[in-house]
Protein backbone atom coordinates (compact mmCIF):
# COMPACT_ATOMS: atom_id res chain seq x y z
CA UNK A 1 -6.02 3.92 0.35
CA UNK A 2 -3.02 3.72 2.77
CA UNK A 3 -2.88 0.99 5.08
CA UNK A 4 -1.77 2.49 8.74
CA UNK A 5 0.20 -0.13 11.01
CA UNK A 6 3.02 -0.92 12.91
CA UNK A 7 4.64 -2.05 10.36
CA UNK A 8 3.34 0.55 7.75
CA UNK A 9 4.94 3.25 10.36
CA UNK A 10 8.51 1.67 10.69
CA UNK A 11 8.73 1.11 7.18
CA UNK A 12 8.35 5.23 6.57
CA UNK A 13 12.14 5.48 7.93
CA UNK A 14 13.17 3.71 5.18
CA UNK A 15 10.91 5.98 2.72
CA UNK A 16 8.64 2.99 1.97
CA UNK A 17 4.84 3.84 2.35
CA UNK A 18 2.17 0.96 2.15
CA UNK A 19 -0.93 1.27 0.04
CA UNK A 20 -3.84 -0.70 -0.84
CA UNK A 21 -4.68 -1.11 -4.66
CA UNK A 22 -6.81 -2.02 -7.33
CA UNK A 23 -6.58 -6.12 -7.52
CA UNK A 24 -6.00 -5.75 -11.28
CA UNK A 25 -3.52 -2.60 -10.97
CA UNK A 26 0.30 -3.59 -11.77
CA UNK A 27 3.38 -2.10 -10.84
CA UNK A 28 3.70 0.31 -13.77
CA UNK A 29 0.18 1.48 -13.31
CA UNK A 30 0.77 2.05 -9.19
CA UNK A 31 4.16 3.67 -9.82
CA UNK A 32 2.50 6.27 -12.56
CA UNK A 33 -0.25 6.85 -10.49
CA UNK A 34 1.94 8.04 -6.94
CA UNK A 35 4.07 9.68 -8.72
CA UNK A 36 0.99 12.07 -10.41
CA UNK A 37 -0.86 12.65 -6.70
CA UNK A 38 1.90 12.75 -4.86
CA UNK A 39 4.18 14.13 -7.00
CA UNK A 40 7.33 12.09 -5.89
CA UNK A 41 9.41 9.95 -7.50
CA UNK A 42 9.03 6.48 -6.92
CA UNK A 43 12.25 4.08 -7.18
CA UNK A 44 10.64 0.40 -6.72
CA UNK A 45 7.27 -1.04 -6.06
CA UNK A 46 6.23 -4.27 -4.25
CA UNK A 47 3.36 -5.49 -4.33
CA UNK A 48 1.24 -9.05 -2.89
CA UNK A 49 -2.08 -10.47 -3.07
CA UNK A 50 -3.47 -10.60 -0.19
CA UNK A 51 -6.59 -13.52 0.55
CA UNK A 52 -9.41 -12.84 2.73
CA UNK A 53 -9.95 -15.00 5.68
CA UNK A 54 -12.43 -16.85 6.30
CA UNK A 55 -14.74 -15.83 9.43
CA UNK A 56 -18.01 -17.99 10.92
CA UNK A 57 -21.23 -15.87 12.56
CA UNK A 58 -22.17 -19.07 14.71
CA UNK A 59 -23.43 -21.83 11.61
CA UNK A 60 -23.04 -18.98 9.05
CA UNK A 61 -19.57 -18.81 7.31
CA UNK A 62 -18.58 -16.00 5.54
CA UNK A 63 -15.13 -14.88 4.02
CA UNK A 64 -13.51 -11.07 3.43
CA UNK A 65 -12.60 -9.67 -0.15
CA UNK A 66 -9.61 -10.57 -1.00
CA UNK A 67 -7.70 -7.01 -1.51
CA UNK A 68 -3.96 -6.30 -2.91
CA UNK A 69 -1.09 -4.32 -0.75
CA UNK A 70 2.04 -2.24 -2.88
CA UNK A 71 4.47 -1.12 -1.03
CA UNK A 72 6.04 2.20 -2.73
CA UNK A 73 9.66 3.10 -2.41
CA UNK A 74 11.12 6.54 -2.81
CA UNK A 75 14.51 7.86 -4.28
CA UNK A 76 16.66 9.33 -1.68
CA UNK A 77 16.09 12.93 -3.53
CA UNK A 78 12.57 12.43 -3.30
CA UNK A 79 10.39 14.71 -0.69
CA UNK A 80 8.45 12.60 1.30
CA UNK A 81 4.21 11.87 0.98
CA UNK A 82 2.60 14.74 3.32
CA UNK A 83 -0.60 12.36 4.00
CA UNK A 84 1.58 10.18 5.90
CA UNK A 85 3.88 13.28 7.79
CA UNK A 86 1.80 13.61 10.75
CA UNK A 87 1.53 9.96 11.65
């Protein structure tokens, strides 16, 4: 799913648009896969492991899912990702 934020949004000038992925997906995978629902052609992909915080319910602690960010870049003859266009 795409991740909207401030950062997400200034990135998109520089044809980068932020997704997150599968924990066990790798670059090759995520780059095949944007390039067949999309239909654009990817130039690089970075991604990260994110960790889930920990968070505390008064005595109760609890901690997120840990969940995995790539960060697609697009050739400069590439058209753009319409999903993100009207952002």
């Amino acid at each position: 799913k795409p991740i909207i934020s401030e950062r997400s949004m200034d990135d998109m000038a520089e044809r980068k648009y932020t997704f997150e992925v599968d924990l066990k997906a790798n670059k090759t995978e995520i780059k095949k896969a944007a390039e067949k629902i999309f239909g654009v052609e990817v130039e690089k992909v970075t991604t990260m492991r994110v960790r889930g915080k920990f968070k505390r319910m008064g005595a109760h602690i609890g901690k997120r899912p840990d969940r995995k960010k790539a960060i697609i870049k697009l050739t400069p003859e590439s058209k753009g990702i319409e999903f993100f266009e009207g952002m």
